[in-house]
N, C-alpha and C. Protein backbone atom coordinates (compact mmCIF):
# COMPACT_ATOMS: atom_id res chain seq x y z
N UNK A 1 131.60 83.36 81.26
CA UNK A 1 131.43 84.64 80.61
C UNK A 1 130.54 84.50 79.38
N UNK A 2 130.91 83.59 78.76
CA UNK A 2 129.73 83.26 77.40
C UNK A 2 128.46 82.66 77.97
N UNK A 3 128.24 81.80 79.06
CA UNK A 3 126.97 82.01 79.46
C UNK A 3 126.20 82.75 80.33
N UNK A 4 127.01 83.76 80.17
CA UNK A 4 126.13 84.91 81.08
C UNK A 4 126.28 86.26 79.97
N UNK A 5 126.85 86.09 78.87
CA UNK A 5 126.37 86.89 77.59
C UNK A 5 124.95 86.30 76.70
N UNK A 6 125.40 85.11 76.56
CA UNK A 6 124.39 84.46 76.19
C UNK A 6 122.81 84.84 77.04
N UNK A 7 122.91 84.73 78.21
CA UNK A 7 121.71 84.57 78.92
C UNK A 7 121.18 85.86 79.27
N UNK A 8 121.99 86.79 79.35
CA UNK A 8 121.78 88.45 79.03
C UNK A 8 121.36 88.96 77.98
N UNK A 9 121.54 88.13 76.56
CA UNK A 9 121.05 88.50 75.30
C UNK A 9 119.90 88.00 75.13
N UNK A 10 119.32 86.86 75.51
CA UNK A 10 117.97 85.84 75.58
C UNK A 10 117.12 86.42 75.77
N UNK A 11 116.37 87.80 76.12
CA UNK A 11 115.20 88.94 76.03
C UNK A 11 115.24 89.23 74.52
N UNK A 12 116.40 89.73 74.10
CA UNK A 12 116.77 90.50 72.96
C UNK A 12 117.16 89.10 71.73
N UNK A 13 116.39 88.44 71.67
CA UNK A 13 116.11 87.46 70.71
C UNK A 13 114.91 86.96 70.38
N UNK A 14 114.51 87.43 69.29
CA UNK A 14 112.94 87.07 68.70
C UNK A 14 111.94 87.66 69.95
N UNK A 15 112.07 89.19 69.37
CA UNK A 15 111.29 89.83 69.98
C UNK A 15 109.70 90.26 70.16
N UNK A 16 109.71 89.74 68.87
CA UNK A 16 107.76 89.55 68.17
C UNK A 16 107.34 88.51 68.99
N UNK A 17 108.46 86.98 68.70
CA UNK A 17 107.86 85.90 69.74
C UNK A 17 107.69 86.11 71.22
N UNK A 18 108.40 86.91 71.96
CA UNK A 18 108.49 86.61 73.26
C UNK A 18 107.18 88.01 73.27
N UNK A 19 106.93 88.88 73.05
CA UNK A 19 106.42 89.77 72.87
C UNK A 19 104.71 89.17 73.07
N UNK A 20 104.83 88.35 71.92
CA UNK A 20 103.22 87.99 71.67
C UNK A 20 102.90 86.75 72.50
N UNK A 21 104.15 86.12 73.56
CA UNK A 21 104.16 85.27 74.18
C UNK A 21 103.96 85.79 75.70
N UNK A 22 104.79 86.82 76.27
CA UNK A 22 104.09 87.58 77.06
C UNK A 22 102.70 88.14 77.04
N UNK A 23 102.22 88.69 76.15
CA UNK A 23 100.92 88.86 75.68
C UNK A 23 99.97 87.89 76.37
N UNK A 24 100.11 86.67 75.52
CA UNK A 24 99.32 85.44 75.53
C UNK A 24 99.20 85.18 76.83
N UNK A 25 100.55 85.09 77.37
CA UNK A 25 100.63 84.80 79.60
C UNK A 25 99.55 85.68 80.12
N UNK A 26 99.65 86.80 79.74
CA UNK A 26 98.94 87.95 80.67
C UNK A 26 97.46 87.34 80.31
N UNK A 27 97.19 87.43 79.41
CA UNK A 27 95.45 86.94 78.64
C UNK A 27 95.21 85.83 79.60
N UNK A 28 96.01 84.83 79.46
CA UNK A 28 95.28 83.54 79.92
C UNK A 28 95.33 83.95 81.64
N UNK A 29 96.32 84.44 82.28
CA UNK A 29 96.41 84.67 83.89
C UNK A 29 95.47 85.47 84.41
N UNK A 30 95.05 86.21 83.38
CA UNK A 30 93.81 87.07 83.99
C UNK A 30 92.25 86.55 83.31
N UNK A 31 92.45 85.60 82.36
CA UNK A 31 91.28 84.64 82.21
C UNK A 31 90.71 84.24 83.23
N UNK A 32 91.78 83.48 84.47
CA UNK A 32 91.56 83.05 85.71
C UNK A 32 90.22 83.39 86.38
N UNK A 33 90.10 84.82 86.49
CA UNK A 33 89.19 85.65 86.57
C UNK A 33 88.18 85.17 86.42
N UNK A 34 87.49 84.86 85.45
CA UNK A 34 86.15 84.55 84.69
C UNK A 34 85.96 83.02 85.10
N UNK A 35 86.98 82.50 85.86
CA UNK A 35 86.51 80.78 86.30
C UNK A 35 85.32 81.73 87.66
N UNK A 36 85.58 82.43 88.18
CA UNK A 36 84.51 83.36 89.56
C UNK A 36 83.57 84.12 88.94
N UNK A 37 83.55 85.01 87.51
CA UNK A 37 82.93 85.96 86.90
C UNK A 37 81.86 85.05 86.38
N UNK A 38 82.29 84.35 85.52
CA UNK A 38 81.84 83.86 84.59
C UNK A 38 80.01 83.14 84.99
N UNK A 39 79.99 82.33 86.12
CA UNK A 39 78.75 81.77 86.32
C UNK A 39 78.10 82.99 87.02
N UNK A 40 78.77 84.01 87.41
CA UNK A 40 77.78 85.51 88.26
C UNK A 40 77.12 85.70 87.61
N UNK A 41 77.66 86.34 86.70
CA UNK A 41 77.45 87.63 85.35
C UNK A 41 75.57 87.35 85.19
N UNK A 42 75.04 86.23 85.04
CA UNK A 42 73.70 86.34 84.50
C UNK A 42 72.92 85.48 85.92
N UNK A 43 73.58 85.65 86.91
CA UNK A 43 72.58 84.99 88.26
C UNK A 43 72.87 86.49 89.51
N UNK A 44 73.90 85.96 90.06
CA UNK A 44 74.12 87.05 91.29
C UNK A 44 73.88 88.23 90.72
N UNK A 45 75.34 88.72 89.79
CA UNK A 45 75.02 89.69 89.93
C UNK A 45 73.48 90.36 89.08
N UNK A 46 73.21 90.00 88.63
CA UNK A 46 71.99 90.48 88.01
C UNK A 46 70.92 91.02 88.94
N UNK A 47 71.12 90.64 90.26
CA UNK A 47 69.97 90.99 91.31
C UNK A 47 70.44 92.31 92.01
N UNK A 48 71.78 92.48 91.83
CA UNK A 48 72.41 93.62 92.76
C UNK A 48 71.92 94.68 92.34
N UNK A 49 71.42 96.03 93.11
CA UNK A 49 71.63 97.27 92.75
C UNK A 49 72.82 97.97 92.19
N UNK A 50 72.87 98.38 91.31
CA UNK A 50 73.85 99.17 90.51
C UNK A 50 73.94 100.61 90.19
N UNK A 51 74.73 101.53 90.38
CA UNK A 51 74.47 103.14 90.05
C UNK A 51 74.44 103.37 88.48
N UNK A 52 73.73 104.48 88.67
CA UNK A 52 73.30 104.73 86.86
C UNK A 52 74.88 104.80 86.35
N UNK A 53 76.03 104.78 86.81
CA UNK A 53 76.94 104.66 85.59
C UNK A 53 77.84 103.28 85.25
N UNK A 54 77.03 102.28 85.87
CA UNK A 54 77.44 101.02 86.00
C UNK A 54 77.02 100.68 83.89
N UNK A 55 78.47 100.40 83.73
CA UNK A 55 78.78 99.92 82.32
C UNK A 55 77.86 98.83 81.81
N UNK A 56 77.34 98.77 80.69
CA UNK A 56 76.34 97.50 80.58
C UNK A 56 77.75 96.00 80.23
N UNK A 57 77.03 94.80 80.51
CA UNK A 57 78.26 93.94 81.11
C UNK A 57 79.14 93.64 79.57
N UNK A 58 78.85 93.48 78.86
CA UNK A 58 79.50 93.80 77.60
C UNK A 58 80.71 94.51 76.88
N UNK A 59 80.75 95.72 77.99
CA UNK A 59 81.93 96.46 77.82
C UNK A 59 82.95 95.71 78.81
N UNK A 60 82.86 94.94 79.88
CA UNK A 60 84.09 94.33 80.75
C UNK A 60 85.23 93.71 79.64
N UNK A 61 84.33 92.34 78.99
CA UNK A 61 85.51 91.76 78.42
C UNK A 61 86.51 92.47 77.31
N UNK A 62 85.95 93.40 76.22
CA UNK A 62 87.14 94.06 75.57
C UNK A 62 87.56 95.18 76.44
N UNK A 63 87.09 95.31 76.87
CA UNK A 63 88.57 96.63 78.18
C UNK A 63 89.53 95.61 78.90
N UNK A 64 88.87 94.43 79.43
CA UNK A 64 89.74 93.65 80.24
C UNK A 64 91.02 92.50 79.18
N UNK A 65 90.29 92.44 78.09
CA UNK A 65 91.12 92.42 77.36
C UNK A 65 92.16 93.07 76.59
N UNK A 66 91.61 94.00 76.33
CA UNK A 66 92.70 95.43 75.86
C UNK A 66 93.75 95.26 77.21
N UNK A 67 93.61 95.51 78.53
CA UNK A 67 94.18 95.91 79.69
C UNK A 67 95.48 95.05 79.56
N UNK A 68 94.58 93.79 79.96
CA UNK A 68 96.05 92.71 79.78
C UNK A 68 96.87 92.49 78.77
N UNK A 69 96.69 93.20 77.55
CA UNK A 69 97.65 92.78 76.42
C UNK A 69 98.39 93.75 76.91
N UNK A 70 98.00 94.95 77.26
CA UNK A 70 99.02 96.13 77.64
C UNK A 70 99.92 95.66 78.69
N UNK A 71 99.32 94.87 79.76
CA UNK A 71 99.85 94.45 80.86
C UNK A 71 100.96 93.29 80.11
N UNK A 72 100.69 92.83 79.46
CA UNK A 72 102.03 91.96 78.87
C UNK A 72 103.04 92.33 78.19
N UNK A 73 102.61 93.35 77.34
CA UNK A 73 103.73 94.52 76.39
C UNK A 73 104.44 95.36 77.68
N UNK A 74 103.83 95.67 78.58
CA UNK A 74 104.64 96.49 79.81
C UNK A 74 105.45 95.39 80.62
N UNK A 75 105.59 94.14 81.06
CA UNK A 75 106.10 93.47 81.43
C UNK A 75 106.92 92.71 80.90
N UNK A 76 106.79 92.57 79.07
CA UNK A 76 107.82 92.18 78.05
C UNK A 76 108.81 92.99 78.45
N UNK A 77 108.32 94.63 77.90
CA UNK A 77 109.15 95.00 78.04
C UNK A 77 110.34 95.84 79.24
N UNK A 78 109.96 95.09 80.54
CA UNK A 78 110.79 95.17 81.82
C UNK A 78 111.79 93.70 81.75
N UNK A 79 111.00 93.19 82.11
CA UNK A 79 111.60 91.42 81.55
C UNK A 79 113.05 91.33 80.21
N UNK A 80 112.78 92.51 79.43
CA UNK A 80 113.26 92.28 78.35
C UNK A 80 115.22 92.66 78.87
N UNK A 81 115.04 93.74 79.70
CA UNK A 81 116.17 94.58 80.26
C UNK A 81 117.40 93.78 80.96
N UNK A 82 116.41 92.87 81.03
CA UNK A 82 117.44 91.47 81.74
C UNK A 82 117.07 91.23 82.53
N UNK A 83 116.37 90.08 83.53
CA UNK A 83 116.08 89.24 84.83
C UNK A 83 117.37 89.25 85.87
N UNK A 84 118.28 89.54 85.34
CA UNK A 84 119.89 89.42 86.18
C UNK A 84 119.73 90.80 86.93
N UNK A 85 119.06 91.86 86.43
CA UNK A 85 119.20 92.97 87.25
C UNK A 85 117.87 92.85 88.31
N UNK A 86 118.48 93.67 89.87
CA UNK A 86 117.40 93.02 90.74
C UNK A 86 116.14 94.26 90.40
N UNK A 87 116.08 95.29 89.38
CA UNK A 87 115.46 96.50 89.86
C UNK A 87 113.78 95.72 88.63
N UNK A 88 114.91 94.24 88.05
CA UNK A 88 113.76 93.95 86.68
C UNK A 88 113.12 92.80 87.91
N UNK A 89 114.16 92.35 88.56
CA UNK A 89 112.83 91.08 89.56
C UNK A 89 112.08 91.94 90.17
N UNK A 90 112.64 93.07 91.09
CA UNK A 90 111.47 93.54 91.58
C UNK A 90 110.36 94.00 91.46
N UNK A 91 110.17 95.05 89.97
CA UNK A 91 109.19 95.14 89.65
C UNK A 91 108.40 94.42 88.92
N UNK A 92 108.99 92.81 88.57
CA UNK A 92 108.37 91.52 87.91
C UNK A 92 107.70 90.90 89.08
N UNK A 93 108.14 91.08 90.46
CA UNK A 93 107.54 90.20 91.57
C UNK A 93 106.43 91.01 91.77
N UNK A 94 105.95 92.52 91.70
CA UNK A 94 105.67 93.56 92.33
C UNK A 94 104.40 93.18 90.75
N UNK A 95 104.81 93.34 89.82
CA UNK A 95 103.84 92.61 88.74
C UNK A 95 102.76 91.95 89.05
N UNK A 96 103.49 90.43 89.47
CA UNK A 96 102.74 89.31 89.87
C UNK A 96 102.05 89.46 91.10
N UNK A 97 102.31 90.56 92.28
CA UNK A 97 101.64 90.26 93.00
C UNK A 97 100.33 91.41 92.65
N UNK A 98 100.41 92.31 92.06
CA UNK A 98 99.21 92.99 91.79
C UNK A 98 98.22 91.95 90.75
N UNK A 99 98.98 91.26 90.03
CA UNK A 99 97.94 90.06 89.52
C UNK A 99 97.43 89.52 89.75
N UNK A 100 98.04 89.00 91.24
CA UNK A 100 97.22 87.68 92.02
C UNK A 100 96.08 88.57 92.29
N UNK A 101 96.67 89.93 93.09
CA UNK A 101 95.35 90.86 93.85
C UNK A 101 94.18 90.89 92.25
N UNK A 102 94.47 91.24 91.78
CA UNK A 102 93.34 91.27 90.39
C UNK A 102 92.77 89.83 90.22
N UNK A 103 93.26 88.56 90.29
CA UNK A 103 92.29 87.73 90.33
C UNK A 103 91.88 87.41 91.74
N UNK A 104 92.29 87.75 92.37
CA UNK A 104 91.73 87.51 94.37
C UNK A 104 90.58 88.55 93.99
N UNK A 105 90.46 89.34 93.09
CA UNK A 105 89.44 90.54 92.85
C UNK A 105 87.94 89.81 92.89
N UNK A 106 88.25 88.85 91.71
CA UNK A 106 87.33 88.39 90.75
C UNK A 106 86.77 87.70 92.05
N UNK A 107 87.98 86.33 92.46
CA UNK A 107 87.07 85.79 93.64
C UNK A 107 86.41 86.23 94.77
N UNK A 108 86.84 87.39 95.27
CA UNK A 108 86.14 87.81 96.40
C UNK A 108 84.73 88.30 95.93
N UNK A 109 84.53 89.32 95.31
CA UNK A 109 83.82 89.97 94.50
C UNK A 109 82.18 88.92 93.96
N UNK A 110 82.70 87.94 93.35
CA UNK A 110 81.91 87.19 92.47
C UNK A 110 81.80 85.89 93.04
N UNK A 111 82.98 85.28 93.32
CA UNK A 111 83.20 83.83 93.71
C UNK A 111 82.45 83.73 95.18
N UNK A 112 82.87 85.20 95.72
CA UNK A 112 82.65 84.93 97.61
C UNK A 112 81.10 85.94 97.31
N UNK A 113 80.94 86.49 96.52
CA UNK A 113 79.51 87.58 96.91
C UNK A 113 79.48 88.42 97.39
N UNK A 114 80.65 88.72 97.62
CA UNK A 114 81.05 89.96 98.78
C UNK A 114 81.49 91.27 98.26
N UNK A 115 80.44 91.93 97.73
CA UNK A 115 81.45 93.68 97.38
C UNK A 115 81.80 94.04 97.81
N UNK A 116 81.44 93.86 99.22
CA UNK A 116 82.56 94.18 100.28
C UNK A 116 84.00 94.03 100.44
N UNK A 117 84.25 92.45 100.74
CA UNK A 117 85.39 92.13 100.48
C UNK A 117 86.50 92.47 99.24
N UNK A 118 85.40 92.31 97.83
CA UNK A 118 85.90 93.17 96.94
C UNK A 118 86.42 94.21 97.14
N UNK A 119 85.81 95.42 97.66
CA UNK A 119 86.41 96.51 98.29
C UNK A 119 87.79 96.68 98.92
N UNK A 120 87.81 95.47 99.89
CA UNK A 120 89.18 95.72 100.30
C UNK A 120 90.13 95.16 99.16
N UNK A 121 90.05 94.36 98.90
CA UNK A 121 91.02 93.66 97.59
C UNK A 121 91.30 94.54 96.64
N UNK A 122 90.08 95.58 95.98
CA UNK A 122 90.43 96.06 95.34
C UNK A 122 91.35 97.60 95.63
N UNK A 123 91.01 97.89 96.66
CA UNK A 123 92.25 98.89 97.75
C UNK A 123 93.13 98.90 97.21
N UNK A 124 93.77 97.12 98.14
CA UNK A 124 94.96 96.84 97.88
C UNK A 124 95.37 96.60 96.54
N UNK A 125 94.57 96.05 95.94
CA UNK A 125 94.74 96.10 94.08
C UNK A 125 95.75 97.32 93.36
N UNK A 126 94.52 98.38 93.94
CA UNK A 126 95.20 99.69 93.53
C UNK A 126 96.23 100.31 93.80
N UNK A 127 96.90 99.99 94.98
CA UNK A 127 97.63 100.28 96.02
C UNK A 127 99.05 99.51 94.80
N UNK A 128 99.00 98.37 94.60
CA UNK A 128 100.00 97.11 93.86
C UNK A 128 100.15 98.05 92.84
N UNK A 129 99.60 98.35 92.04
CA UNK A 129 99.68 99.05 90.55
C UNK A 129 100.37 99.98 90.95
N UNK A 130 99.85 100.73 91.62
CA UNK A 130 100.95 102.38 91.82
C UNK A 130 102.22 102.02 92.06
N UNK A 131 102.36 101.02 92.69
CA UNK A 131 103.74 100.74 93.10
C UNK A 131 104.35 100.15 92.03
N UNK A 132 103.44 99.00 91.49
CA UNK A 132 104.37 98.43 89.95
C UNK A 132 104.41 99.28 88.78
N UNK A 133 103.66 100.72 88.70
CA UNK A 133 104.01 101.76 87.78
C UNK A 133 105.19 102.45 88.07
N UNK A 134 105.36 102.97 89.62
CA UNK A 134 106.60 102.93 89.84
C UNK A 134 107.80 102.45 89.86
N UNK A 135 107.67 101.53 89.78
CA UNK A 135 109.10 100.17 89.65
C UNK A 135 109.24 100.06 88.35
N UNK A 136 108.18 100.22 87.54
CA UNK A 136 108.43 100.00 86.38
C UNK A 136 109.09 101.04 85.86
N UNK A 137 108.48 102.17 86.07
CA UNK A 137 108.90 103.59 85.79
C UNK A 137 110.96 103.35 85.76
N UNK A 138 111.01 102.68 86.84
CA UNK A 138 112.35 102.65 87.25
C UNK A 138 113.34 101.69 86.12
N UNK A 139 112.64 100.91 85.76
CA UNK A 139 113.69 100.16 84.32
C UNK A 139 112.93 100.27 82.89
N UNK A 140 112.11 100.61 82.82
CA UNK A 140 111.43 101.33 81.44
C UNK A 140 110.17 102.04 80.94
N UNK A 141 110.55 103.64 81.43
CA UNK A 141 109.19 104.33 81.32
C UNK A 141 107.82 104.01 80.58
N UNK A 142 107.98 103.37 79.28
CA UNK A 142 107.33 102.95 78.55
C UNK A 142 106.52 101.82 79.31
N UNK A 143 107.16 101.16 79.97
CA UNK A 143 106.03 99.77 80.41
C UNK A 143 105.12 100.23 81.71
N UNK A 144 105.88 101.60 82.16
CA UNK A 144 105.12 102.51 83.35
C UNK A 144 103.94 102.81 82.74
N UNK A 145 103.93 103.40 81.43
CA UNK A 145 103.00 104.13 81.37
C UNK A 145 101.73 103.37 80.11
N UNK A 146 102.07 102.00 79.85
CA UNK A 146 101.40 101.24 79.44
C UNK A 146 100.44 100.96 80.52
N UNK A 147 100.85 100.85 82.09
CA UNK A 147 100.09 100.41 82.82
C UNK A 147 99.04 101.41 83.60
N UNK A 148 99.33 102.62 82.74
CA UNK A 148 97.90 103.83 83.59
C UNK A 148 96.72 103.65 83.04
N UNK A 149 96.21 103.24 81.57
CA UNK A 149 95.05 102.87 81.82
C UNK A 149 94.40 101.81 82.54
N UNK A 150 95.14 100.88 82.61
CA UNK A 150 94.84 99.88 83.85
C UNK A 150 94.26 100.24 84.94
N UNK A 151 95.15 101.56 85.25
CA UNK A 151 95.21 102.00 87.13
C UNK A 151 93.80 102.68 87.14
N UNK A 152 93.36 103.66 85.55
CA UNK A 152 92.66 104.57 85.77
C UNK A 152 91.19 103.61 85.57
N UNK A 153 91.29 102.38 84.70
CA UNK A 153 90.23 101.11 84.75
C UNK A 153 90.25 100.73 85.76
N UNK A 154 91.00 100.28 86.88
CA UNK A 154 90.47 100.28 88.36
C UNK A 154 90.35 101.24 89.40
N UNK A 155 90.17 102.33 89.38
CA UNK A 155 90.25 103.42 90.09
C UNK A 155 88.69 103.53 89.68
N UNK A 156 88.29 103.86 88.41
CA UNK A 156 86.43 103.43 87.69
C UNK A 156 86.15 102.59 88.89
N UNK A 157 86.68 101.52 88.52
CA UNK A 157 86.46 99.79 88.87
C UNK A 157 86.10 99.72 90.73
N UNK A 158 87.19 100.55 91.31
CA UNK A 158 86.91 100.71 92.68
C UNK A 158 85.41 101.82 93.01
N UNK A 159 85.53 102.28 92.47
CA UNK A 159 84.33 103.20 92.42
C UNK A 159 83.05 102.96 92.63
N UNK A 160 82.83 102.12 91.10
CA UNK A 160 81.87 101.10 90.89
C UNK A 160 81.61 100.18 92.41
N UNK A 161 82.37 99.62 92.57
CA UNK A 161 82.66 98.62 93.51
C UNK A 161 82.25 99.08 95.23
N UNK A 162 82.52 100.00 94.91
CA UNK A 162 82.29 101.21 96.71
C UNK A 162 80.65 101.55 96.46
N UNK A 163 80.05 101.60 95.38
CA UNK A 163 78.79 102.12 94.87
C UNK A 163 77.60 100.62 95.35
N UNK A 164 78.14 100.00 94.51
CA UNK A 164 77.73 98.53 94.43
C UNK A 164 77.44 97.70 96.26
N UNK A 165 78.35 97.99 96.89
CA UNK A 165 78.39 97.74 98.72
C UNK A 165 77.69 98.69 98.84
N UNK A 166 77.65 99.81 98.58
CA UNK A 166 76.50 100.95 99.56
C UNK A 166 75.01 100.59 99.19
N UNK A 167 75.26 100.30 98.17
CA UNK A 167 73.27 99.67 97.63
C UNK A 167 73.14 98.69 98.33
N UNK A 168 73.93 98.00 98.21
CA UNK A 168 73.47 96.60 98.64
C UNK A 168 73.80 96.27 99.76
């Protein structure tokens, strides 16, 4: 009974730390990203056709950075509710797997050359989010709705991306 008070209270202890420690997870997991982005950015993609509302590349990293700190403050605070309840694994698994899809993004996209493939990834990308806004929705509105500019940055992002395959 005391270690399952104990281990129920362990969210709700040093909340700045775990806070800015979630933070930090999300930053570096979606860093991942840029191991595929990173050598494109000034070779591949530079040759692709792009539609006139294609962002100059400059604006990616502080949006994609803004995104994921949000993405860590919304998952602090699901995580925070307790791991013992199954409604916080599920939408923590449901998390992680729209993450992987966001860096499977980067690789298909950049790593493989394929806007195409991008395309589908990023589908399903979008597809993950709605569902982990929903789940989230379900143990703390607040971390739901941390994650809509995200959805509405890849919903752009798919756009872009559907634009980008038709040129090319």
């Amino acid at each position: 009974m005391a270690t399952d008070l104990a281990r129920s209270s362990l969210p709700n202890r040093r909340p700045i730390a775990t806070l800015a420690a979630a933070i930090l997870l999300s930053e570096l997991v979606g860093a991942l990203g840029t191991v595929f982005t990173g050598p494109q950015i000034n070779t591949w993609y530079t040759t692709l056709a792009k539609p006139a509302f294609n962002p100059p590349n400059w604006v990616f990293g502080p949006v994609w950075t803004t995104l994921f700190a949000l993405m860590g403050a919304a998952a602090w605070l699901v995580w925070r509710r307790g791991f013992d309840q199954t409604a916080v694994r599920v939408a923590l698994s449901a998390f992680a797997l729209q993450f992987a899809l966001n860096v499977g993004w980067s690789a298909a996209f950049f790593g493989l050359e394929s806007p195409q493939l991008g395309l589908v990834v990023i589908i399903a990308l979008w597809v993950a989010i709605v569902a982990t806004i929903a789940l989230f929705d379900r143990v703390d509105r607040r971390a739901a709705l941390l994650l809509v500019p995200y959805l509405a940055w890849v919903t752009f992002a798919a756009v872009l991306n559907y634009h980008i395959w038709r040129l090319n």
